[in-house]
PDB file of N, CA and C in Angstrom:
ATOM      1  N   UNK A   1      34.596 -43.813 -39.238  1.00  0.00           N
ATOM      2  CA  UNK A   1      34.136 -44.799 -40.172  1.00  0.00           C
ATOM      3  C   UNK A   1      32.767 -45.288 -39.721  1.00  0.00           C
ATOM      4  N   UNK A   2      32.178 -45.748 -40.443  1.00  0.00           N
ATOM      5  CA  UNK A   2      30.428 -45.848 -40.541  1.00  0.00           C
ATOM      6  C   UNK A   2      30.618 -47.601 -40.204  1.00  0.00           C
ATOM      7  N   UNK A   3      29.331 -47.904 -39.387  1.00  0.00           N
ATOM      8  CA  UNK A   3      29.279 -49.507 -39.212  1.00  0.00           C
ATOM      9  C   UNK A   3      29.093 -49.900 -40.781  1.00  0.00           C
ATOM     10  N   UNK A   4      29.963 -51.174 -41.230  1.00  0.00           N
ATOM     11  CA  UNK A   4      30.077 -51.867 -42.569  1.00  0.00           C
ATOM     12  C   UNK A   4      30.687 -51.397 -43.527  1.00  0.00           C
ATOM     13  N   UNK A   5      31.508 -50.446 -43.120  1.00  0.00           N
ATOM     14  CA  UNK A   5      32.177 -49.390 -44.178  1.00  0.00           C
ATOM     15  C   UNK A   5      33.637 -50.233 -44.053  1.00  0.00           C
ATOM     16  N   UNK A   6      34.312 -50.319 -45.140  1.00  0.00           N
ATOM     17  CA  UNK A   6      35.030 -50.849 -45.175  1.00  0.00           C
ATOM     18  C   UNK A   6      36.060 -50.259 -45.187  1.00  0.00           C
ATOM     19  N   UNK A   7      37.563 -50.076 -44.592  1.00  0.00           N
ATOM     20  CA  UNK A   7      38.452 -49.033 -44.108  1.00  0.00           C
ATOM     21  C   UNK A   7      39.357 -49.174 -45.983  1.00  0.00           C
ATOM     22  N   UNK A   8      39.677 -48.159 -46.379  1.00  0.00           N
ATOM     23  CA  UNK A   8      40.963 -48.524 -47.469  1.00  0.00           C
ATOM     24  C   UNK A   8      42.157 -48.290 -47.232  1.00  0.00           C
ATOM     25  N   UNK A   9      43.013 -48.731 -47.678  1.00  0.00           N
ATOM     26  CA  UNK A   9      44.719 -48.385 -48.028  1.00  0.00           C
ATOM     27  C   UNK A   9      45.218 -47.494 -48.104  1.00  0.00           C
ATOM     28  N   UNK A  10      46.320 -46.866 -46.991  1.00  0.00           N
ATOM     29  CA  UNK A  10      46.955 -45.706 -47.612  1.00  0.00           C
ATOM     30  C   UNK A  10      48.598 -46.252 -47.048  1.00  0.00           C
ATOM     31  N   UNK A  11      49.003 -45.491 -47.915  1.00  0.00           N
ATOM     32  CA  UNK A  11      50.960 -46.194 -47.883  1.00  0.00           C
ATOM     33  C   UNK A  11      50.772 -44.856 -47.678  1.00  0.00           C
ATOM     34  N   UNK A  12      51.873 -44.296 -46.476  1.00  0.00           N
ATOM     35  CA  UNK A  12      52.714 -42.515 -46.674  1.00  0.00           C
ATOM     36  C   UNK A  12      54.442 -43.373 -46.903  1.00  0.00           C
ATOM     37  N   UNK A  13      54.798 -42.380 -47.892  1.00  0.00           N
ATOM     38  CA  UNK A  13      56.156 -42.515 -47.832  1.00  0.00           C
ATOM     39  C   UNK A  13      57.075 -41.363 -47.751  1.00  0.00           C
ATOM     40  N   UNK A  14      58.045 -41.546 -46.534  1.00  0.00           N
ATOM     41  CA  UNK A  14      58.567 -40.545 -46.489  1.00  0.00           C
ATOM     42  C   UNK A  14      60.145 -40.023 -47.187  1.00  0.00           C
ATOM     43  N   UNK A  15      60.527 -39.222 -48.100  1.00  0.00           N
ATOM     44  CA  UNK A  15      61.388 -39.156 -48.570  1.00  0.00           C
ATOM     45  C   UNK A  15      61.848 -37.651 -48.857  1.00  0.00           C
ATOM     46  N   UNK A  16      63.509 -37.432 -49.279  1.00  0.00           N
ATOM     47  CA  UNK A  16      63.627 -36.473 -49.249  1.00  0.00           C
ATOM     48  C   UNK A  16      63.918 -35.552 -50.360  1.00  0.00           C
ATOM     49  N   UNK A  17      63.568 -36.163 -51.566  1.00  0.00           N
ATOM     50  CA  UNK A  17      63.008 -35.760 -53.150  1.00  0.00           C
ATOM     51  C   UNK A  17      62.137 -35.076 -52.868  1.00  0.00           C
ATOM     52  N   UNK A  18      62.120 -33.858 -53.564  1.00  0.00           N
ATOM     53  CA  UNK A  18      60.850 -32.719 -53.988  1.00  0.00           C
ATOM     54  C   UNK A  18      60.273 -32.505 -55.387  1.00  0.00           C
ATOM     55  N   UNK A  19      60.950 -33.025 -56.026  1.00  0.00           N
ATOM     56  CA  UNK A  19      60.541 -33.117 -57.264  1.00  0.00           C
ATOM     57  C   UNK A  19      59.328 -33.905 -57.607  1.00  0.00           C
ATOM     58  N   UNK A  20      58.245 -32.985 -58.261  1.00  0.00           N
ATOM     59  CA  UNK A  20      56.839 -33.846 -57.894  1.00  0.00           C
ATOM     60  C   UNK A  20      56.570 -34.695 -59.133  1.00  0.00           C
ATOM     61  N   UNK A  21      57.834 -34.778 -60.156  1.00  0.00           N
ATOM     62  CA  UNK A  21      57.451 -35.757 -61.934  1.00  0.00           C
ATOM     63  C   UNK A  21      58.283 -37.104 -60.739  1.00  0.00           C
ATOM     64  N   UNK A  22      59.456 -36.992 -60.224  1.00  0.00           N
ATOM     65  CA  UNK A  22      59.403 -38.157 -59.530  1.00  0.00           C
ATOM     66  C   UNK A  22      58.693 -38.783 -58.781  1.00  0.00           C
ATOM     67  N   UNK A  23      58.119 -38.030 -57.841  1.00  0.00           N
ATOM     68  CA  UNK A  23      57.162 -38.448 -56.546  1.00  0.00           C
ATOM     69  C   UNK A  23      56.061 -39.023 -57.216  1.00  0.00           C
ATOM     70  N   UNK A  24      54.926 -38.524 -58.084  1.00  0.00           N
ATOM     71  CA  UNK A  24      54.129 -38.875 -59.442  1.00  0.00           C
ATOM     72  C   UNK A  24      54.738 -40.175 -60.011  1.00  0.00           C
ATOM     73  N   UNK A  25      55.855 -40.390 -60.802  1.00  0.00           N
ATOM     74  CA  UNK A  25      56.106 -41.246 -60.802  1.00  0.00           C
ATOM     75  C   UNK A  25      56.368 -42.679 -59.814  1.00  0.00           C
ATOM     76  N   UNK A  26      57.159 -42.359 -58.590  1.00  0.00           N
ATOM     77  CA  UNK A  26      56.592 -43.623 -57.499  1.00  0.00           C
ATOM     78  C   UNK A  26      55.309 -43.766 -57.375  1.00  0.00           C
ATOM     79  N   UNK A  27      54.877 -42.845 -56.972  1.00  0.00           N
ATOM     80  CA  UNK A  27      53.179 -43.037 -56.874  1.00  0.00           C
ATOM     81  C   UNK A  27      52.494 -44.021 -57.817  1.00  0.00           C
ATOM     82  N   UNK A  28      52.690 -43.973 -59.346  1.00  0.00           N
ATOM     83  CA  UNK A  28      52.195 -44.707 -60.313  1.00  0.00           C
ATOM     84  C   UNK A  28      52.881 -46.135 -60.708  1.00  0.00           C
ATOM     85  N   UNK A  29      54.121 -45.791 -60.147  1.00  0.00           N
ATOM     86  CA  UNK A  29      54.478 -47.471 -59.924  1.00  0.00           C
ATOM     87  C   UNK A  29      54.217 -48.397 -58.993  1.00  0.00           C
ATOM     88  N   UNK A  30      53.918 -47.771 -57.834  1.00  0.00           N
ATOM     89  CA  UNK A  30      53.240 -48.506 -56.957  1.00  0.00           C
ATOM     90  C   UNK A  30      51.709 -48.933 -57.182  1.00  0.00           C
ATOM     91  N   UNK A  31      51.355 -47.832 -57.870  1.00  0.00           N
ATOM     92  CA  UNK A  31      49.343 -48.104 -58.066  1.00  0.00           C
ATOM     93  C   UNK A  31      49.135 -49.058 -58.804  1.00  0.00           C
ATOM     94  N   UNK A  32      50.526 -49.051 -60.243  1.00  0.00           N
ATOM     95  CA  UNK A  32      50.333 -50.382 -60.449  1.00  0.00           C
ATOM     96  C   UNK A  32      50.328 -51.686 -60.071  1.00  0.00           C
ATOM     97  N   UNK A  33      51.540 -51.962 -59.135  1.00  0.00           N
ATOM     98  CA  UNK A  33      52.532 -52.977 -58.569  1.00  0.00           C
ATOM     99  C   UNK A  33      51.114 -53.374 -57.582  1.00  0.00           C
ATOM    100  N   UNK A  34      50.591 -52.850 -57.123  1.00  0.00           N
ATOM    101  CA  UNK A  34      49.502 -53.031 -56.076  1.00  0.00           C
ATOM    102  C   UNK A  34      48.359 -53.501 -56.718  1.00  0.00           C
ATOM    103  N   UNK A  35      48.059 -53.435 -58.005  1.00  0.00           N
ATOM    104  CA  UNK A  35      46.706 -53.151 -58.022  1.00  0.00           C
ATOM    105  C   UNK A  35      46.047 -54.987 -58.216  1.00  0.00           C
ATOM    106  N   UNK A  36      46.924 -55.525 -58.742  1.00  0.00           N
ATOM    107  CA  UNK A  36      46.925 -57.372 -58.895  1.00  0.00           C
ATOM    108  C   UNK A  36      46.514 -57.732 -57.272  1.00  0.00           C
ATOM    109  N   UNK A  37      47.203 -56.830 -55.883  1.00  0.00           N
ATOM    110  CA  UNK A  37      46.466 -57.605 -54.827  1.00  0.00           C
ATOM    111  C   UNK A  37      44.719 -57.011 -54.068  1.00  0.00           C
ATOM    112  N   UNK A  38      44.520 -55.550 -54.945  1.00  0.00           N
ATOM    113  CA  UNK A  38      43.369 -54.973 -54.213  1.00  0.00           C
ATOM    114  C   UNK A  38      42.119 -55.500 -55.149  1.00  0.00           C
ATOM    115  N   UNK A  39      41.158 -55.334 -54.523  1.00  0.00           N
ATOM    116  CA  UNK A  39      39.913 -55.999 -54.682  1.00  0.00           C
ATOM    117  C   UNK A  39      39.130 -54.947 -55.629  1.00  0.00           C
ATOM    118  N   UNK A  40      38.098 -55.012 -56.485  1.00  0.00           N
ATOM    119  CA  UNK A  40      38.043 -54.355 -57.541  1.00  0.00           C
ATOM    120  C   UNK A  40      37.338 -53.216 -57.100  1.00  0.00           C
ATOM    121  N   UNK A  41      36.767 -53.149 -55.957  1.00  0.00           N
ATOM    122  CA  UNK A  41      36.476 -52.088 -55.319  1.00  0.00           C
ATOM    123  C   UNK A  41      37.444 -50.945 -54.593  1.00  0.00           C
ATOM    124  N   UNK A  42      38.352 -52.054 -53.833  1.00  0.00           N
ATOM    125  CA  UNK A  42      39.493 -51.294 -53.080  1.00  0.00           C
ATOM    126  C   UNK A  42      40.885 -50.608 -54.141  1.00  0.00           C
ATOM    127  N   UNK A  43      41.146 -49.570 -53.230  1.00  0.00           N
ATOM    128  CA  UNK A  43      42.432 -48.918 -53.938  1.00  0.00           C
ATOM    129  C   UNK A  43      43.415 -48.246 -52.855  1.00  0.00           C
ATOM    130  N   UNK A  44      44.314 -47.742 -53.037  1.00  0.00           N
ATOM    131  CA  UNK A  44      45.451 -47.644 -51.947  1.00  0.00           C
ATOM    132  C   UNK A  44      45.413 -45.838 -52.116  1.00  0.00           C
ATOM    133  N   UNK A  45      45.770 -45.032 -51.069  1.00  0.00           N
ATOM    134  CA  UNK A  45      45.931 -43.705 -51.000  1.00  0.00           C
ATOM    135  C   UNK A  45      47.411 -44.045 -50.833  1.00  0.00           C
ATOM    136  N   UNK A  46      48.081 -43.279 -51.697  1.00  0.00           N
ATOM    137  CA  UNK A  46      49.669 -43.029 -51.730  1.00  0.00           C
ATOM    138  C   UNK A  46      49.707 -41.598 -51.275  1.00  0.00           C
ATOM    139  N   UNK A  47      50.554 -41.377 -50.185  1.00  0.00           N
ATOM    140  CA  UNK A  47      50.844 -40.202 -49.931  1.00  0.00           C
ATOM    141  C   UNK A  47      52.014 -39.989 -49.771  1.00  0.00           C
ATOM    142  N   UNK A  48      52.665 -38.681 -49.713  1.00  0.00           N
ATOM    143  CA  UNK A  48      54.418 -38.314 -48.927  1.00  0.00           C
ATOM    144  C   UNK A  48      53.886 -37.752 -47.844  1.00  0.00           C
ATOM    145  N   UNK A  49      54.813 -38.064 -46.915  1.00  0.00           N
ATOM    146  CA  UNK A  49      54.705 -37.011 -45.669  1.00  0.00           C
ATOM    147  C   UNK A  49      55.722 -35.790 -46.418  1.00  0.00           C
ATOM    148  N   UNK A  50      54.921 -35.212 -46.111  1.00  0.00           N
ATOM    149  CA  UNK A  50      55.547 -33.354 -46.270  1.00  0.00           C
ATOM    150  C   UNK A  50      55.122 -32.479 -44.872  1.00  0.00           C
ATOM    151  N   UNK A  51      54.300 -33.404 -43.353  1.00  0.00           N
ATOM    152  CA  UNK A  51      54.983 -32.091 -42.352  1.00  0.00           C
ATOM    153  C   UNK A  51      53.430 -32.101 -42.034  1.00  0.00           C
ATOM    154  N   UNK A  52      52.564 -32.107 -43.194  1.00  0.00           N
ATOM    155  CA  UNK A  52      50.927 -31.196 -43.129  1.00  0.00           C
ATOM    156  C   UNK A  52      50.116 -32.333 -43.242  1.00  0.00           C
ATOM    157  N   UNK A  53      48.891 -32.019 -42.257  1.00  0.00           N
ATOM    158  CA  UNK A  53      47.581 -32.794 -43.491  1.00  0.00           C
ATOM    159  C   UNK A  53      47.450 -34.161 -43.247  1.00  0.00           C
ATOM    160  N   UNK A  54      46.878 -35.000 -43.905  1.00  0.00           N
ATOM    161  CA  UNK A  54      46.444 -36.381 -43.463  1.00  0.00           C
ATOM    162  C   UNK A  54      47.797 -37.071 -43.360  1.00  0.00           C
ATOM    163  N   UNK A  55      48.561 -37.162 -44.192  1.00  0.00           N
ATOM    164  CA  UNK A  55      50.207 -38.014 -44.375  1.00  0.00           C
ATOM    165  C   UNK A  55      50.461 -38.185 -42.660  1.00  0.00           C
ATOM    166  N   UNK A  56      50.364 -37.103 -41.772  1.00  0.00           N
ATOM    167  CA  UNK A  56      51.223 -36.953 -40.756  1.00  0.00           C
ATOM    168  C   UNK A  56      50.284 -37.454 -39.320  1.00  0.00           C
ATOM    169  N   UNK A  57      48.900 -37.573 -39.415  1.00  0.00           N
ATOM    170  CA  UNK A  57      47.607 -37.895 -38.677  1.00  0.00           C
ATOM    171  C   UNK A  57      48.138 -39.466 -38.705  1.00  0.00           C
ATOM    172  N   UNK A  58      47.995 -40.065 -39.927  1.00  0.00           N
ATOM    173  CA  UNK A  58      48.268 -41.740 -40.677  1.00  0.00           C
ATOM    174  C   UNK A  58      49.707 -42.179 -39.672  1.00  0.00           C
ATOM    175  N   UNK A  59      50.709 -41.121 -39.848  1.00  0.00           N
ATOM    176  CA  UNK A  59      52.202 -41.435 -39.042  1.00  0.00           C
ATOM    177  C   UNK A  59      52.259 -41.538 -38.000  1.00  0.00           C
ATOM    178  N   UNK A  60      51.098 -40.767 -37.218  1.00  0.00           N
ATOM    179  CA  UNK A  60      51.337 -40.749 -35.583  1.00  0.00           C
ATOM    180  C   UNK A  60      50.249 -41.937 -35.455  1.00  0.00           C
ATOM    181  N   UNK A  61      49.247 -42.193 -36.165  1.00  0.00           N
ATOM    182  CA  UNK A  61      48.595 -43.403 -35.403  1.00  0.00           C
ATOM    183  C   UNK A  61      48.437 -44.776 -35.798  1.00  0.00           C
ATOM    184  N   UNK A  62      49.565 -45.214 -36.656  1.00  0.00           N
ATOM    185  CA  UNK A  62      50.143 -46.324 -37.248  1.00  0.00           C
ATOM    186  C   UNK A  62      51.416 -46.468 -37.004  1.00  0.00           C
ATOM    187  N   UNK A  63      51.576 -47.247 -36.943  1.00  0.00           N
ATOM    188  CA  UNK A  63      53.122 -47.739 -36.791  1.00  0.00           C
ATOM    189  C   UNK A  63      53.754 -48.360 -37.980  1.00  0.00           C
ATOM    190  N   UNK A  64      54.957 -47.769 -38.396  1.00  0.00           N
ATOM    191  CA  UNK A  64      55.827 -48.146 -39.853  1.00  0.00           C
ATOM    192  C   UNK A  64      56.080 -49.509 -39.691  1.00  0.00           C
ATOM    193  N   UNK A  65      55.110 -50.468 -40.632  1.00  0.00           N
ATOM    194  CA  UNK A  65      55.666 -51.416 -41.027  1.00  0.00           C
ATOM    195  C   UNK A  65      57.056 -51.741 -41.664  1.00  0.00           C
ATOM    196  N   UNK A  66      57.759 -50.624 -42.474  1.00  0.00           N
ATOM    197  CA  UNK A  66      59.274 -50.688 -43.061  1.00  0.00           C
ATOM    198  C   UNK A  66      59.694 -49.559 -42.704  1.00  0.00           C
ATOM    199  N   UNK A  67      60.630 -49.080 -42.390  1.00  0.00           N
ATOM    200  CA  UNK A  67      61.914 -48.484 -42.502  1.00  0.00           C
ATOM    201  C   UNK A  67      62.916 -48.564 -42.820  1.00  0.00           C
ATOM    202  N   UNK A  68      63.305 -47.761 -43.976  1.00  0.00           N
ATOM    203  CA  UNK A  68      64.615 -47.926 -44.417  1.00  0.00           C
ATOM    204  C   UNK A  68      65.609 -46.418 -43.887  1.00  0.00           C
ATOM    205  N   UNK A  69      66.802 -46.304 -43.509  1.00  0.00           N
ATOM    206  CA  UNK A  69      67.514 -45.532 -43.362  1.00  0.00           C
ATOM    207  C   UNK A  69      67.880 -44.808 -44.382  1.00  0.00           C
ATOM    208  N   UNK A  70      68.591 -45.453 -45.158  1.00  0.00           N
ATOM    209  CA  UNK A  70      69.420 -45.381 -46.430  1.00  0.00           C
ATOM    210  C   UNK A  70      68.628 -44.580 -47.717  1.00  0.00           C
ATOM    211  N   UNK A  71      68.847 -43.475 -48.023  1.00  0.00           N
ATOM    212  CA  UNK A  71      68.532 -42.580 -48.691  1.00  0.00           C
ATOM    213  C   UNK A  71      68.626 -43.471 -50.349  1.00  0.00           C
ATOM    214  N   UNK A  72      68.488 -44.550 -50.974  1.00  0.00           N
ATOM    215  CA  UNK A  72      69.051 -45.304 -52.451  1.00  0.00           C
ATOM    216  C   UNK A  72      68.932 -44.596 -53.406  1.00  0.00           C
ATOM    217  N   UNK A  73      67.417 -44.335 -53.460  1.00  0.00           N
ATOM    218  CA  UNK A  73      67.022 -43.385 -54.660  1.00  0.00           C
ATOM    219  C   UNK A  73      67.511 -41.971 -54.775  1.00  0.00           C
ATOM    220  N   UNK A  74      67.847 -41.016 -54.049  1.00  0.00           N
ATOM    221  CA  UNK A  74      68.181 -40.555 -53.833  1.00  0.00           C
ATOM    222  C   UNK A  74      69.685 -40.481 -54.593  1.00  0.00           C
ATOM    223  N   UNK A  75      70.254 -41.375 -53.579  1.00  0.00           N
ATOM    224  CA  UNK A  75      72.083 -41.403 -54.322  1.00  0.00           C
ATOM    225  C   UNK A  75      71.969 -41.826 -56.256  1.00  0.00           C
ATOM    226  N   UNK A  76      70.925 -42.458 -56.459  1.00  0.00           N
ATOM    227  CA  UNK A  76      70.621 -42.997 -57.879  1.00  0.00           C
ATOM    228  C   UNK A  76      70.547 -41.574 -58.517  1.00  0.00           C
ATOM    229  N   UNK A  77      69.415 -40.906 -57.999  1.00  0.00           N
ATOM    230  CA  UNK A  77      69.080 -39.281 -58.950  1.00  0.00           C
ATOM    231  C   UNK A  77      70.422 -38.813 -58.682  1.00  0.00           C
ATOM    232  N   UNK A  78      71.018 -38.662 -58.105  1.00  0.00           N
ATOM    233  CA  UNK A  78      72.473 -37.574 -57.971  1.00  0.00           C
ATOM    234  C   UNK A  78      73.306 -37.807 -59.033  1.00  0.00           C
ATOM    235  N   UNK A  79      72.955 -38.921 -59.114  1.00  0.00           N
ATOM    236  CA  UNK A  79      74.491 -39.763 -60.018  1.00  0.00           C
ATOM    237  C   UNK A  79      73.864 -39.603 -61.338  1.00  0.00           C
ATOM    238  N   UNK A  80      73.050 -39.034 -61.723  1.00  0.00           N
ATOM    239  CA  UNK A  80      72.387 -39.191 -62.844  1.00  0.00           C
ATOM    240  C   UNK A  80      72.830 -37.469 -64.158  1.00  0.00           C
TER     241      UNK A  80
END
């Protein structure tokens, strides 16, 4: 990062859905749900960890603010 550069937002979420009209869909509910607290400049990088690539760089040098165990959404799509 450059002196005065201002760092942005990225959420990784890790889950075990592959289906990418769902994943797309969290993604866009969050961009909304978020967008009332970011600044009209700032915006959030939503990612999944899938293993590769920036998602997994972000995981090892941050520490998870939440963890959940419990698979919810998940048991929700099954039942569906």
């Amino acid at each position: 990062m450059k002196d005065g550069e201002k760092p942005h937002l990225a959420l990784v979420i890790e889950t075990e859905i592959k289906d990418k009209s769902i994943i797309e869909a969290i993604s866009q509910d969050l961009a909304v749900s978020t967008k009332g607290f970011l600044g009209e400049d700032e915006y959030i990088d939503i990612l999944v960890n899938d293993g590769n690539g920036t998602a997994v760089e972000i995981t090892k040098a941050v520490k998870p603010f939440y963890v959940r165990k419990s698979s919810w959404l998940k048991k929700v799509l099954i039942r569906q």
